[in-house]
N, C-alpha and C. Protein backbone atom coordinates (compact mmCIF):
# COMPACT_ATOMS: atom_id res chain seq x y z
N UNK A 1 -27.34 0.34 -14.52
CA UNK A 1 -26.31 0.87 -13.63
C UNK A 1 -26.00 2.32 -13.96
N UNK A 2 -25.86 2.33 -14.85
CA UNK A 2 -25.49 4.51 -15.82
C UNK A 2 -26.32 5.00 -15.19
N UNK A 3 -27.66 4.74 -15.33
CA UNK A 3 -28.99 5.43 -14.72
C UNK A 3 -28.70 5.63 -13.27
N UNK A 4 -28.47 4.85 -12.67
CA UNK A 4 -28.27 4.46 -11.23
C UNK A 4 -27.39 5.58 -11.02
N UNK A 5 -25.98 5.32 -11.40
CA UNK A 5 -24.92 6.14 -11.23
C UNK A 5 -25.07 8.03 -11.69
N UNK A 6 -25.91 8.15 -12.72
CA UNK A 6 -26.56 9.29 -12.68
C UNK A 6 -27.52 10.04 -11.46
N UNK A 7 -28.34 9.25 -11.05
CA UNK A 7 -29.11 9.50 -10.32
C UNK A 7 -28.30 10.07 -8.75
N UNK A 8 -27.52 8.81 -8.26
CA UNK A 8 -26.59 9.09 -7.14
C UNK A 8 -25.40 10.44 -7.08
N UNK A 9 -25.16 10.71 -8.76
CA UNK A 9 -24.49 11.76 -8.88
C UNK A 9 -25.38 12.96 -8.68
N UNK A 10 -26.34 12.78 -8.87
CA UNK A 10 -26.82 14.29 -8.79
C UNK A 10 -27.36 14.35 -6.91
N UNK A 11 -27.89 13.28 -6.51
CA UNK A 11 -28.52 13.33 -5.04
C UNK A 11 -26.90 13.15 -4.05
N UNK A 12 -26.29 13.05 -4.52
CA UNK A 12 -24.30 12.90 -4.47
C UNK A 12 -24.14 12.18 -2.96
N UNK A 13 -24.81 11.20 -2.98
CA UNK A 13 -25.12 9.82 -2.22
C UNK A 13 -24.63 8.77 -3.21
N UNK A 14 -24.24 7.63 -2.31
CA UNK A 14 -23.45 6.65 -3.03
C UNK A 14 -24.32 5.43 -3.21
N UNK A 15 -24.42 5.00 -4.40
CA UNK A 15 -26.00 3.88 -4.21
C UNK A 15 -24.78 2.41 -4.22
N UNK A 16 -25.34 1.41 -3.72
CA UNK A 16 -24.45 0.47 -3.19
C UNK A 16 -24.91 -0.52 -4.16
N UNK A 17 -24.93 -0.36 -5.53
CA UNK A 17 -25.21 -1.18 -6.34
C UNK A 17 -24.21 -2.06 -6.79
N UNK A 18 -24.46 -3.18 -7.09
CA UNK A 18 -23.32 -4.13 -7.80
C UNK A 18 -22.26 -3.85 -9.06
N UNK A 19 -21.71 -4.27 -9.92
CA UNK A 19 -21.06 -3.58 -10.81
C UNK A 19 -20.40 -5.04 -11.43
N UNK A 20 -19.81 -4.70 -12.74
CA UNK A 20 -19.59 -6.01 -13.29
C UNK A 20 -17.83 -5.64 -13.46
N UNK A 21 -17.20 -6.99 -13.60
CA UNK A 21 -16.00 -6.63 -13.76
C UNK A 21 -15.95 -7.17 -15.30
N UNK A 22 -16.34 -7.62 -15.92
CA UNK A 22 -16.74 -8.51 -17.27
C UNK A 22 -17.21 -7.95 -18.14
N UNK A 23 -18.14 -6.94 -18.11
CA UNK A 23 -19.04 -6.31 -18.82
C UNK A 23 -17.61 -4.93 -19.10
N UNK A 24 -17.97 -4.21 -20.55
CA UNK A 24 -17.35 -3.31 -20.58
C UNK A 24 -17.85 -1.73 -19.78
N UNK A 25 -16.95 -0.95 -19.63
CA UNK A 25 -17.44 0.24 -19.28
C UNK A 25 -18.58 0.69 -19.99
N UNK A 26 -19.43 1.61 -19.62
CA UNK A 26 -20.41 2.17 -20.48
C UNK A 26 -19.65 3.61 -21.08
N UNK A 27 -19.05 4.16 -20.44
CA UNK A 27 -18.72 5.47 -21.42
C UNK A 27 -16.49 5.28 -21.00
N UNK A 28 -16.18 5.98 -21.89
CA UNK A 28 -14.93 5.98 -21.84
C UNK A 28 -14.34 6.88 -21.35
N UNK A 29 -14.89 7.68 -20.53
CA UNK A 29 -14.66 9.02 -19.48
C UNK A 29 -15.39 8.95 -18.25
N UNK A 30 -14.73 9.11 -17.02
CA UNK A 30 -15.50 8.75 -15.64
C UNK A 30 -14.88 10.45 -15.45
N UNK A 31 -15.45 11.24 -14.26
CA UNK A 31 -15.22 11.97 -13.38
C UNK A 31 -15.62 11.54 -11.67
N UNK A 32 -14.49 10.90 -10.92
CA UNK A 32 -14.67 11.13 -9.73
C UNK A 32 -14.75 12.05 -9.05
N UNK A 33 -16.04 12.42 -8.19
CA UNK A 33 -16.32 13.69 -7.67
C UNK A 33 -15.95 12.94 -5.88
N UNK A 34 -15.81 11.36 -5.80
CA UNK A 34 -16.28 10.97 -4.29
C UNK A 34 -14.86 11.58 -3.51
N UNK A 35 -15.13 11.65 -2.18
CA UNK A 35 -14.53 12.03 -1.17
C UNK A 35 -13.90 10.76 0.02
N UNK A 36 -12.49 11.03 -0.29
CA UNK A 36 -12.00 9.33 0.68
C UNK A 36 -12.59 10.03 2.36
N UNK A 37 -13.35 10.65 2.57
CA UNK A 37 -13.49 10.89 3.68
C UNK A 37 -15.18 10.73 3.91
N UNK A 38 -15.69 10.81 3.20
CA UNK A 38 -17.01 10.18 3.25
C UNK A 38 -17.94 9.60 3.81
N UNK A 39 -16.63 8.82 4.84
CA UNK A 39 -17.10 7.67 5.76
C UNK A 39 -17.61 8.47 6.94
N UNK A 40 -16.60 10.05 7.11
CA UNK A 40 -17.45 10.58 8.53
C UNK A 40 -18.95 11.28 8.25
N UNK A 41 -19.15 11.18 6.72
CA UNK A 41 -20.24 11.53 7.13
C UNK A 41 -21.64 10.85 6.93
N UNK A 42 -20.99 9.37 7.17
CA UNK A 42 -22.63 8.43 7.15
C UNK A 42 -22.22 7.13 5.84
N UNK A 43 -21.09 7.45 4.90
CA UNK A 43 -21.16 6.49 3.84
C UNK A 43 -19.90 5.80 4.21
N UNK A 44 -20.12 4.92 5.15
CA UNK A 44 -19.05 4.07 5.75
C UNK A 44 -18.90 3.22 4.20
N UNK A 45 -19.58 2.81 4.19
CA UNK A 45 -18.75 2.09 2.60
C UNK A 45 -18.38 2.36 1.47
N UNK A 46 -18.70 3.85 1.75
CA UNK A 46 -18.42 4.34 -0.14
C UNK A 46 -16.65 4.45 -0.48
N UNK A 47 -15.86 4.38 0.75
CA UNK A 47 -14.77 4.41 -0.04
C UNK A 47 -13.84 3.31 -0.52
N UNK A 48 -14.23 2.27 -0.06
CA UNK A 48 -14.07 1.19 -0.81
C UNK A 48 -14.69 0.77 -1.90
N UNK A 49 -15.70 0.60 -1.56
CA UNK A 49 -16.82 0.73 -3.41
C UNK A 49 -16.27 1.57 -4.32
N UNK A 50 -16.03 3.13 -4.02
CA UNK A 50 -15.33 3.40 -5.09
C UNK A 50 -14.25 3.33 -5.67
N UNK A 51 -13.08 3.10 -4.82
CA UNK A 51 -11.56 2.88 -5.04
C UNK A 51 -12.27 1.59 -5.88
N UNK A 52 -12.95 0.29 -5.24
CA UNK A 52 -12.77 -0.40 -6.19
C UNK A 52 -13.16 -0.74 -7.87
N UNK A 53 -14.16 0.46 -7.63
CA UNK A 53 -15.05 0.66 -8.87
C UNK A 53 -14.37 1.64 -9.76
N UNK A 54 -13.86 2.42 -9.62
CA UNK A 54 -12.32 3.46 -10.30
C UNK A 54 -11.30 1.95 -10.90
N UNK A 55 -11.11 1.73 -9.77
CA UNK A 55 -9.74 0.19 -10.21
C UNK A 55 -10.46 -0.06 -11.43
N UNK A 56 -11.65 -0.74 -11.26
CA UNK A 56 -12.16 -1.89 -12.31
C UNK A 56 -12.59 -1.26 -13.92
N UNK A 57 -12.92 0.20 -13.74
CA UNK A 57 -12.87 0.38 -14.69
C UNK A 57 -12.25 1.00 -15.43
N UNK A 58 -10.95 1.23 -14.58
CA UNK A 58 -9.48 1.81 -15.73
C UNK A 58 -8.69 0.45 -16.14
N UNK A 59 -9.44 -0.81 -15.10
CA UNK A 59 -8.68 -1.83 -15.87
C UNK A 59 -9.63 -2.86 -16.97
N UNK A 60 -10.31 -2.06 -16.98
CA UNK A 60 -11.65 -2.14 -18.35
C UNK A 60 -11.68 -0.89 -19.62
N UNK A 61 -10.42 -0.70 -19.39
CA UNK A 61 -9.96 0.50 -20.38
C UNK A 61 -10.73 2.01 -20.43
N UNK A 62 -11.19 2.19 -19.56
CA UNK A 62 -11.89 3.87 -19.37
C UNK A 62 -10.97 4.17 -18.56
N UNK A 63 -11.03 6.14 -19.18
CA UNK A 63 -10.42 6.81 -18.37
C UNK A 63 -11.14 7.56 -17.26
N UNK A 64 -10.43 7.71 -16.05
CA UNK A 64 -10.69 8.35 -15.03
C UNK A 64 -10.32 8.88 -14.42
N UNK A 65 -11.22 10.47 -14.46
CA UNK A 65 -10.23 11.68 -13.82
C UNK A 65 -10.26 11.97 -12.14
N UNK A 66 -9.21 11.62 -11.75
CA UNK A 66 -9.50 11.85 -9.82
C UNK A 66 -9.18 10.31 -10.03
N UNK A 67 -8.53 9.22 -10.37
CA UNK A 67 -9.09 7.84 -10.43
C UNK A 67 -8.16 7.26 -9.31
N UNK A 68 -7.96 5.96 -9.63
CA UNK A 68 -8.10 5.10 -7.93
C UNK A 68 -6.61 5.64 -7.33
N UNK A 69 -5.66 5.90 -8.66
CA UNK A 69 -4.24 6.20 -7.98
C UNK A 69 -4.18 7.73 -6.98
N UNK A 70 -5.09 8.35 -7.48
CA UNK A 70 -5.16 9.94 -7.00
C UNK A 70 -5.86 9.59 -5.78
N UNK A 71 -7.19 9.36 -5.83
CA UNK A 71 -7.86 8.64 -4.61
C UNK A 71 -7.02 7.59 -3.62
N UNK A 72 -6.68 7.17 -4.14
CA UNK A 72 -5.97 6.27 -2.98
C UNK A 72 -4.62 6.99 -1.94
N UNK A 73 -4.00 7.94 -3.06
CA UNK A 73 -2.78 9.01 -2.47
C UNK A 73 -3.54 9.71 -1.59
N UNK A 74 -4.46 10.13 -2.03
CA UNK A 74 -5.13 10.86 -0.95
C UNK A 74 -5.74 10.08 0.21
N UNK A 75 -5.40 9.11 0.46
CA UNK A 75 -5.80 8.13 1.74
C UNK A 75 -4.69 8.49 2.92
N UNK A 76 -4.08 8.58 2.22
CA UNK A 76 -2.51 8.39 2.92
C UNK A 76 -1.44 9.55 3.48
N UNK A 77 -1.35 10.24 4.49
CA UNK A 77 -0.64 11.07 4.46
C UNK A 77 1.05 10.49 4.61
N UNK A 78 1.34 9.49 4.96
CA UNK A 78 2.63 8.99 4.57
C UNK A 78 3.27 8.66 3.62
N UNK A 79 1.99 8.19 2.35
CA UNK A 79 2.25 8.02 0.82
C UNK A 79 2.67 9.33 0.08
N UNK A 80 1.54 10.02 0.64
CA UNK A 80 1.80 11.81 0.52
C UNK A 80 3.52 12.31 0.34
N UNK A 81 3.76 12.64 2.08
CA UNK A 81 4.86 12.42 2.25
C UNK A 81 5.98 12.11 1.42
N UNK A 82 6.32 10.86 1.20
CA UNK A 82 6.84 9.92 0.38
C UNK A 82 6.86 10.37 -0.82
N UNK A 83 5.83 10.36 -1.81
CA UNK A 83 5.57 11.04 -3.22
C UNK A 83 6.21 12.54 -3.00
N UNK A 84 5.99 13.34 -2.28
CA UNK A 84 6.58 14.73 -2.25
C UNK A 84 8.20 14.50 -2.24
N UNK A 85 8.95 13.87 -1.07
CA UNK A 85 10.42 13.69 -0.83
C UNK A 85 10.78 12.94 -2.54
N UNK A 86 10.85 12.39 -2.91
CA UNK A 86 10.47 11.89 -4.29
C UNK A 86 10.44 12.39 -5.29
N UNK A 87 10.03 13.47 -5.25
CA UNK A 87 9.74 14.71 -6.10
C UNK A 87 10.86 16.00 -5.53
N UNK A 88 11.58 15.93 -4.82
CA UNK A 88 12.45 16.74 -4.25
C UNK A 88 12.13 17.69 -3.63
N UNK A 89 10.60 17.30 -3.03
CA UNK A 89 9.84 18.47 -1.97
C UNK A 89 10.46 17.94 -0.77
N UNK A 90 10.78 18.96 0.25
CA UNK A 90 11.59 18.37 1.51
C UNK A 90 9.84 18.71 2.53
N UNK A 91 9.55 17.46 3.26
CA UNK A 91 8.14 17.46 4.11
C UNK A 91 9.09 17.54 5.48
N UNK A 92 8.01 17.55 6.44
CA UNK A 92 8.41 16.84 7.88
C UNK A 92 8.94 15.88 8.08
N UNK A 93 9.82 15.62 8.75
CA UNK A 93 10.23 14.06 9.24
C UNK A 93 8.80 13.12 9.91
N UNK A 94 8.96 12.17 9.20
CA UNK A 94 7.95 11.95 10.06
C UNK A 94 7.58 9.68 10.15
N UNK A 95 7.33 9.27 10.74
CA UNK A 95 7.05 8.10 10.84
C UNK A 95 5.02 7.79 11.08
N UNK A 96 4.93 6.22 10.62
CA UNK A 96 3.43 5.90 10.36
C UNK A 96 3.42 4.69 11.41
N UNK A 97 2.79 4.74 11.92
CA UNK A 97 2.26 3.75 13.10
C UNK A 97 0.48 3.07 12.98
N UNK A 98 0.34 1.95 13.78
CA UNK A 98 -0.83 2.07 14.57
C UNK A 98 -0.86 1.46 15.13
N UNK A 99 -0.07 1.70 16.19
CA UNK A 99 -0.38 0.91 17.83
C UNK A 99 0.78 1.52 18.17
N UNK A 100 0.51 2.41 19.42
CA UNK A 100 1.90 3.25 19.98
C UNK A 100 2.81 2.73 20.71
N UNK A 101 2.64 0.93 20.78
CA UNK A 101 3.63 0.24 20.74
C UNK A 101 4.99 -0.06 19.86
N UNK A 102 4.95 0.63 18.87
CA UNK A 102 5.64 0.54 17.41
C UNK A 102 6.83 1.79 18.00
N UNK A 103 6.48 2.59 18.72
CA UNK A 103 7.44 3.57 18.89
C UNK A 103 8.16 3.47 20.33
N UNK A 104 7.87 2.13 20.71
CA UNK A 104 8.31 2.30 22.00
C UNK A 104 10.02 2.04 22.28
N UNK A 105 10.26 2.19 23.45
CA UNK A 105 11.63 2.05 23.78
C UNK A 105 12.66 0.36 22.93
N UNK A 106 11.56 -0.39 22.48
CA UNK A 106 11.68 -1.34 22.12
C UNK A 106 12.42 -1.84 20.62
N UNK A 107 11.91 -0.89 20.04
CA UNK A 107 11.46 -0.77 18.84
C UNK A 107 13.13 0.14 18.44
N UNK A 108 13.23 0.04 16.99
CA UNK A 108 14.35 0.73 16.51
C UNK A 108 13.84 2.39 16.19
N UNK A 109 12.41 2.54 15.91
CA UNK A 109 11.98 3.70 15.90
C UNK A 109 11.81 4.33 17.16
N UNK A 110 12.24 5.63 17.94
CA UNK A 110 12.19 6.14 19.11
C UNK A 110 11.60 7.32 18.82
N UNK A 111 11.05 7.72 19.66
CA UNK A 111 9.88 9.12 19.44
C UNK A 111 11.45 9.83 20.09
N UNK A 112 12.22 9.45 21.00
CA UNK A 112 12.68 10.48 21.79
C UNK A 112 14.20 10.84 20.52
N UNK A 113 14.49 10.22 19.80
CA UNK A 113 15.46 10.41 19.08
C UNK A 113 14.90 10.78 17.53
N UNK A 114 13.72 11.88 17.67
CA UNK A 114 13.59 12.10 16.38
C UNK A 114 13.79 13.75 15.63
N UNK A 115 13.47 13.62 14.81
CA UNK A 115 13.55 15.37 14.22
C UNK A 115 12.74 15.58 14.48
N UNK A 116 12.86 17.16 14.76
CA UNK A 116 12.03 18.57 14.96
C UNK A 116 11.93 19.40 13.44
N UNK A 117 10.56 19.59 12.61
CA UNK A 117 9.71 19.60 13.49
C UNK A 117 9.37 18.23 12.56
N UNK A 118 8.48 17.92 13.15
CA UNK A 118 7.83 16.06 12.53
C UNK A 118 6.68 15.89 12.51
N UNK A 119 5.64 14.69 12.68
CA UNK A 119 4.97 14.48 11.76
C UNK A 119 4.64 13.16 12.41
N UNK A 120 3.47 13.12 13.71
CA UNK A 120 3.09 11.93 13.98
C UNK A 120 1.77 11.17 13.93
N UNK A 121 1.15 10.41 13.47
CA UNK A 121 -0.22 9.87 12.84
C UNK A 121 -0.56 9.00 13.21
């Protein structure tokens, strides 16, 4: 698998190899170089493979720099958000949906009763 994972690092293609959760890490330092965006360009599965392969091996005691918590924040621009207000950064107002049924007249969230300027996704 090291070999493997060498190889894919340098051709910086994601090889869809298996991985053990049992077995220990091989080295005690990872560098994530992958991109949660990846998927637009052809590696529809690499970002799950790696979030889960980061997970498994910081919970196999290696460290990892870029690892699943950083990667995964970066999934999210509402987590984003959130982590900044949190930190006493003031962001956009803004609400997370997916289905623009969620904002309808129905709903306690109203597009027409919101702050300027905002933040819709």
């Amino acid at each position: 698998m090291a070999e493997a994972a060498v190889c894919c690092a340098r051709a910086k293609v994601i090889a869809y190899a298996p991985f053990s959760n049992v077995e220990p890490a091989l080295a005690p330092l990872y560098f994530n170089q992958a991109s949660p965006s990846a998927y637009v360009r052809g590696n529809t599965r690499a970002v799950p493979l790696v979030l889960a392969y980061m997970r498994t091996l910081e919970r196999l005691g290696a460290r990892v720099l870029n690892g699943a918590d950083v990667f995964a924040l970066e999934l999210s621009r509402s987590a984003q958000a959130t982590l900044l207000r949190t930190l006493g950064i003031e962001t956009p107002w803004s609400i997370t949906f997916n289905d623009a049924a969620a904002v309808s007249n129905d709903n306690s969230v109203r597009v027409e009763s919101t702050e300027v300027p905002g933040i819709l996704r």
